[in-house]
N, C-alpha and C. Protein backbone atom coordinates (compact mmCIF):
# COMPACT_ATOMS: atom_id res chain seq x y z
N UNK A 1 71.64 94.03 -28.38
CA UNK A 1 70.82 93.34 -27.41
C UNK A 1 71.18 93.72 -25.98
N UNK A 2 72.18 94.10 -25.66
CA UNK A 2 72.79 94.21 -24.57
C UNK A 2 73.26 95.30 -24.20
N UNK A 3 73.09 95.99 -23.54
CA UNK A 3 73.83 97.61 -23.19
C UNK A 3 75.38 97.66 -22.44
N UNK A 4 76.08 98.69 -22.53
CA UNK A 4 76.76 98.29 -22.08
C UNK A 4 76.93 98.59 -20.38
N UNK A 5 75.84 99.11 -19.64
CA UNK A 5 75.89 98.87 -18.45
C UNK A 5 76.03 97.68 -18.03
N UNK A 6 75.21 96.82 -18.73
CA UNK A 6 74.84 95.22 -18.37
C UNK A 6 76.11 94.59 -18.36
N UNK A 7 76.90 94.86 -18.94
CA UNK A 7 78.35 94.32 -19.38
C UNK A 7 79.27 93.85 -18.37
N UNK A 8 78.78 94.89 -17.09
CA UNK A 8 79.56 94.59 -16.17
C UNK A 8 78.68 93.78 -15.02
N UNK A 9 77.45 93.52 -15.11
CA UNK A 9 76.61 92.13 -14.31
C UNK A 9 76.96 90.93 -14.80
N UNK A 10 77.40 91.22 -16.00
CA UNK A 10 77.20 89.83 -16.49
C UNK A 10 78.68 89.16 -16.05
N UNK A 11 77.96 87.53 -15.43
CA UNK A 11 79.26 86.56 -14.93
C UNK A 11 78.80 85.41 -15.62
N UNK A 12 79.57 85.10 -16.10
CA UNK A 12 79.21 84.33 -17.24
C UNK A 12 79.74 82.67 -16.71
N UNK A 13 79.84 82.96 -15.21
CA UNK A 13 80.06 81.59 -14.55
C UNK A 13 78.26 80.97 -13.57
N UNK A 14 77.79 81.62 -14.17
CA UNK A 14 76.38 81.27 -13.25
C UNK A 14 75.89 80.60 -14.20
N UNK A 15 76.25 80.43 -15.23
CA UNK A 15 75.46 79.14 -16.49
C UNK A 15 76.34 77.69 -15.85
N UNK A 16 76.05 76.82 -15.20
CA UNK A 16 76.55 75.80 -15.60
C UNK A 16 76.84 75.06 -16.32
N UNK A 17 75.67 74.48 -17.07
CA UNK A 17 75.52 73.33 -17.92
C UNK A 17 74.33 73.39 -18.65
N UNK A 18 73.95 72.75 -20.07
CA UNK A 18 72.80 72.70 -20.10
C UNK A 18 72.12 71.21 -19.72
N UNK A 19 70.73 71.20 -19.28
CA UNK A 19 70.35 69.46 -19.21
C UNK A 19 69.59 69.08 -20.21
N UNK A 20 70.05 67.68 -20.18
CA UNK A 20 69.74 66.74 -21.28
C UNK A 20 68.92 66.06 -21.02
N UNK A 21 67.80 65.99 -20.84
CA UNK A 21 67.00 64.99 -20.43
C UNK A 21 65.81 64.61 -21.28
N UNK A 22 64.80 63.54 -21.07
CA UNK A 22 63.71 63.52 -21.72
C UNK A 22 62.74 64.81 -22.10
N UNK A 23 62.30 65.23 -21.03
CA UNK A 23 61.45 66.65 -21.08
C UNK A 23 61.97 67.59 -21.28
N UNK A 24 63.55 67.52 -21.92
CA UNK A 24 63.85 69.34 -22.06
C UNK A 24 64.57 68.90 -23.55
N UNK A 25 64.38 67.61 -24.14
CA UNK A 25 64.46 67.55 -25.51
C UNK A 25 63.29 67.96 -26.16
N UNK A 26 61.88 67.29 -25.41
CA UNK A 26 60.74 67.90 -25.72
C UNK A 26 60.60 69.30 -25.78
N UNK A 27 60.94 69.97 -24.96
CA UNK A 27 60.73 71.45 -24.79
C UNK A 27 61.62 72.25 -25.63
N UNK A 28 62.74 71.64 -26.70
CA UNK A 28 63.80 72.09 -27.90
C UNK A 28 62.27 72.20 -29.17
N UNK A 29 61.39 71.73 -29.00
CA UNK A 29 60.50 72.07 -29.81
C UNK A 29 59.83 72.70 -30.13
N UNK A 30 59.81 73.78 -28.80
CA UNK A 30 58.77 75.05 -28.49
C UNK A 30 60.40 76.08 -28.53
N UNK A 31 61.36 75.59 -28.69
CA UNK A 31 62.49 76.79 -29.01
C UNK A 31 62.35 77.07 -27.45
N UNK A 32 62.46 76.04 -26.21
CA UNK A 32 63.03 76.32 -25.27
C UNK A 32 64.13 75.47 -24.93
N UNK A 33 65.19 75.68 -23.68
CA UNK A 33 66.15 75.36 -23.33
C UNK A 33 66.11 75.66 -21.94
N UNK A 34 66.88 74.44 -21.47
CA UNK A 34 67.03 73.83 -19.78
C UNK A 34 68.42 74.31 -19.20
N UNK A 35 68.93 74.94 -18.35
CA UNK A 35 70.21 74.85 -17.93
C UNK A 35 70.42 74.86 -16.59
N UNK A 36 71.44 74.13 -15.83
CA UNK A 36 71.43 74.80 -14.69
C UNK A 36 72.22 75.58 -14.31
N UNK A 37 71.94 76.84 -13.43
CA UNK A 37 72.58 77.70 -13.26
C UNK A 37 72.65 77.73 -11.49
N UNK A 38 73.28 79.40 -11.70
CA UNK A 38 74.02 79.49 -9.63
C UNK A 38 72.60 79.68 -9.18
N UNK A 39 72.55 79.18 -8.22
CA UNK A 39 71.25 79.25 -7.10
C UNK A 39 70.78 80.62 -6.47
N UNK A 40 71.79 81.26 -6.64
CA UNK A 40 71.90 82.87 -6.01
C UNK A 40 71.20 83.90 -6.99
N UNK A 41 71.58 82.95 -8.50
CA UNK A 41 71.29 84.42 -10.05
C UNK A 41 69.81 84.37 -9.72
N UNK A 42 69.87 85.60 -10.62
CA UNK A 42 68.10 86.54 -10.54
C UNK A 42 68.04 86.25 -11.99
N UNK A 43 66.95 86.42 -12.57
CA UNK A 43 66.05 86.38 -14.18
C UNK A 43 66.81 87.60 -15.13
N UNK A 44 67.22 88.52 -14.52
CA UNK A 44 67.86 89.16 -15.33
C UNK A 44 69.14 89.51 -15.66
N UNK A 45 69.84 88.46 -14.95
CA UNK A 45 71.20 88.29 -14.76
C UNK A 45 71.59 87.18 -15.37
N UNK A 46 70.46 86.08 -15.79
CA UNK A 46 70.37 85.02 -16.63
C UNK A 46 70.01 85.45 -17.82
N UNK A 47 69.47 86.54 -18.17
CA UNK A 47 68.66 86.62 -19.65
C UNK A 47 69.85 86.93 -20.22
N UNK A 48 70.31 88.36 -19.11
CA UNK A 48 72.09 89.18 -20.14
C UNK A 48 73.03 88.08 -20.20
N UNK A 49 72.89 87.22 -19.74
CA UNK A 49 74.11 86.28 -19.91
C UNK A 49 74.04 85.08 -20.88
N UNK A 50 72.65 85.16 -21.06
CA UNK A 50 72.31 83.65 -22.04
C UNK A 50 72.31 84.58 -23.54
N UNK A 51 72.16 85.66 -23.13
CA UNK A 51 71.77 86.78 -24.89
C UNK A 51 73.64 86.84 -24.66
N UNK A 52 74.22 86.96 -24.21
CA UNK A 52 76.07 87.85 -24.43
C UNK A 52 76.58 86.41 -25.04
N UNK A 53 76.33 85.25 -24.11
CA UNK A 53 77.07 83.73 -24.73
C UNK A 53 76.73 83.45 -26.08
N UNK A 54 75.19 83.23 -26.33
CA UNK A 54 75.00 82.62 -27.33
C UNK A 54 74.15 83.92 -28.58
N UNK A 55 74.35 85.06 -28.37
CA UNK A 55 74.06 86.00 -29.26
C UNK A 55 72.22 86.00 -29.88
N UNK A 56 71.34 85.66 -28.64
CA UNK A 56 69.83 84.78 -29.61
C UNK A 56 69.44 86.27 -28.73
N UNK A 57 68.06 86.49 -29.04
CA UNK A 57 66.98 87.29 -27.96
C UNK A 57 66.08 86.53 -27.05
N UNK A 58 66.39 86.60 -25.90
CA UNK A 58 65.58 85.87 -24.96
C UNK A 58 64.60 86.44 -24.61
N UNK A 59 63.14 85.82 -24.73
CA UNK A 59 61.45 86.30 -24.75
C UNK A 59 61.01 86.16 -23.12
N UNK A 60 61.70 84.49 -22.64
CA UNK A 60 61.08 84.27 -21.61
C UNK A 60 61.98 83.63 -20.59
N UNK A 61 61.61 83.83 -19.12
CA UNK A 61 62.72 82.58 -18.22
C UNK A 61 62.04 82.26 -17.64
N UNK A 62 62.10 80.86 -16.73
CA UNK A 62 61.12 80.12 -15.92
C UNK A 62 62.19 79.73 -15.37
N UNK A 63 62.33 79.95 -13.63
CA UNK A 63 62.91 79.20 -12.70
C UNK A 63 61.94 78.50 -11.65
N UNK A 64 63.50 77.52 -11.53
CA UNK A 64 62.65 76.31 -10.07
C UNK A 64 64.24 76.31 -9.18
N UNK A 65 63.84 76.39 -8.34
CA UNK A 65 64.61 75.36 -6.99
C UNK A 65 64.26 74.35 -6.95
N UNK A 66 65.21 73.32 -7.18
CA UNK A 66 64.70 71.61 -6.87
C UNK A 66 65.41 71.50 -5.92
N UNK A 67 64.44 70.46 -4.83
CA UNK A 67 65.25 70.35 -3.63
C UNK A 67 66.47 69.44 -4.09
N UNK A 68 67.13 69.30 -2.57
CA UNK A 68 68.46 68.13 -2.22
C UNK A 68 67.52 66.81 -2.39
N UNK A 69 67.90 65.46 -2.41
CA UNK A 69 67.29 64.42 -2.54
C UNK A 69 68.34 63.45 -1.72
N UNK A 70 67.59 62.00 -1.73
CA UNK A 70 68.38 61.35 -0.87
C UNK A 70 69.23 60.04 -1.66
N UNK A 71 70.47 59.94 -1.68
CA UNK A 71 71.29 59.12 -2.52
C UNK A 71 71.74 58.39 -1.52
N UNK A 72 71.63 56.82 -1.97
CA UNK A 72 72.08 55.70 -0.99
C UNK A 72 73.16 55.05 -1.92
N UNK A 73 74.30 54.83 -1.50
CA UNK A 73 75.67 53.94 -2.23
C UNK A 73 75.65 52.70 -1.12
N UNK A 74 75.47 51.39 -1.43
CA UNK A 74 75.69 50.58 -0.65
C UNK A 74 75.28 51.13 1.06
N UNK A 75 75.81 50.99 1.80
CA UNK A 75 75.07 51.38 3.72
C UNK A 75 75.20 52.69 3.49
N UNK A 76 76.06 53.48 2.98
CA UNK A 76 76.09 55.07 3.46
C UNK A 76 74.32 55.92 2.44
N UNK A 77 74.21 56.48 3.68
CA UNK A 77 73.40 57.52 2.85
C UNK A 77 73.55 59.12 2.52
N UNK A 78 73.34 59.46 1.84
CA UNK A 78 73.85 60.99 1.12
C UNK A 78 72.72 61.97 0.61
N UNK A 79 72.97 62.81 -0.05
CA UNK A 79 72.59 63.87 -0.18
C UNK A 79 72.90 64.35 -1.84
N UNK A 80 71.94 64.17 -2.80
CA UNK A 80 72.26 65.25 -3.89
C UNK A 80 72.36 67.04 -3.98
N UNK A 81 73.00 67.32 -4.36
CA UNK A 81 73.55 68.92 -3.72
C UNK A 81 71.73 69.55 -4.24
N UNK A 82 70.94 70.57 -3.57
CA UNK A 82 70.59 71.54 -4.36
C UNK A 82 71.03 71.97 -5.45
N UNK A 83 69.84 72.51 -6.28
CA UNK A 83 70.41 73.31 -7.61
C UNK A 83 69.50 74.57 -8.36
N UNK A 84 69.52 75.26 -9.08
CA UNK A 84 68.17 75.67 -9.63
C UNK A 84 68.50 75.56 -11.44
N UNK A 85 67.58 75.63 -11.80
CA UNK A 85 67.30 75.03 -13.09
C UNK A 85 66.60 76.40 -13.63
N UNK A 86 67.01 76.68 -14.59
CA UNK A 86 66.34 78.12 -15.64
C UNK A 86 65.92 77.21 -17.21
N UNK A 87 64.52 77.63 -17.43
CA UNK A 87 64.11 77.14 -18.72
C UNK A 87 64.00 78.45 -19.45
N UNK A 88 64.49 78.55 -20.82
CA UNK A 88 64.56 80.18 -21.30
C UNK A 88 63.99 79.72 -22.56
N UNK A 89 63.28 80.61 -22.62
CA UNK A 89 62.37 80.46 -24.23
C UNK A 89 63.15 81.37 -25.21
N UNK A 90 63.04 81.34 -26.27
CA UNK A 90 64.40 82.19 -27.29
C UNK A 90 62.82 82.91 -28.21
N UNK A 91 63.59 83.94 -28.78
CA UNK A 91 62.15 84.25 -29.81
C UNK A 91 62.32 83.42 -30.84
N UNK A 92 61.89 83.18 -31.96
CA UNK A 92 61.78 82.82 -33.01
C UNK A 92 62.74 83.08 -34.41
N UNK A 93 62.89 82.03 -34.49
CA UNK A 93 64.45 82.03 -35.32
C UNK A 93 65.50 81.71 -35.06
N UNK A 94 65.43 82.00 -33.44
CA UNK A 94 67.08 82.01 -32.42
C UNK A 94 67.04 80.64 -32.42
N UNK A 95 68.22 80.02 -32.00
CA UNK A 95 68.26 78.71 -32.09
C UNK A 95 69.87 78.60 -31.35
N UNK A 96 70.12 77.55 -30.20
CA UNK A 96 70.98 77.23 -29.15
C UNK A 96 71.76 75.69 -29.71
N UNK A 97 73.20 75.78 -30.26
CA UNK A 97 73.25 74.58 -30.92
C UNK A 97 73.83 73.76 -29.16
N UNK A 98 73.21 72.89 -28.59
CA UNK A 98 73.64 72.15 -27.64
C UNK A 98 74.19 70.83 -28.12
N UNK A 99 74.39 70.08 -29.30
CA UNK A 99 74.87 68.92 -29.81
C UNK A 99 76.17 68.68 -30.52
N UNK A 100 76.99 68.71 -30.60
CA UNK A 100 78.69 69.00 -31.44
C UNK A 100 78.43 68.47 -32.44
N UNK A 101 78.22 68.87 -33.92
CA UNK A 101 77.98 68.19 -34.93
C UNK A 101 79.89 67.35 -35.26
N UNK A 102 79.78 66.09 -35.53
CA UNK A 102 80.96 66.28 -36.47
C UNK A 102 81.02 66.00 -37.85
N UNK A 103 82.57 65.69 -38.48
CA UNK A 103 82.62 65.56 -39.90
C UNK A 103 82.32 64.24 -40.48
């Protein structure tokens, strides 16, 4: 899946996390997945890195920038950091286990 030029783009610290939310459990149904990643990565610096981690073929990516928002704690007011969010569609078959099964 991966060449080995790519080998050396790939930083495998631009995946953060994946998100859990209402609409991206929905979207585990179409065999897509939510994560957020570095604000800086490009689409193809996310695909080699989501195919090297989790070994699937990635078909598709969809990014957003969501803005900063405004967080109030008691009188102070704040700021949620920026972020960007990658939705990656897998082909068919591939499958991303995001849940820890246990015994």
């Amino acid at each position: 899946m991966i060449n080995s030029s790519d080998l050396n783009d790939i930083n495998i610290k631009i995946i953060k996390y994946p998100i859990i939310t209402d609409k991206a459990t929905r979207l585990l149904a179409n065999n897509q997945y939510s994560f957020v990643v570095s604000p800086k990565s490009d689409k193809p610096t996310i695909k080699a890195t989501i195919e090297y981690l989790f070994n699937v073929k990635v078909v598709k990516i969809n990014t957003a920038h969501l803005p900063k928002k405004k967080k109030r704690i008691g009188q102070h007011l704040g700021w949620k950091s920026h972020y960007k969010k990658a939705i990656v569609t897998l082909s068919e078959g591939d499958t991303i286990n995001l849940f820890a099964e246990e015994n």
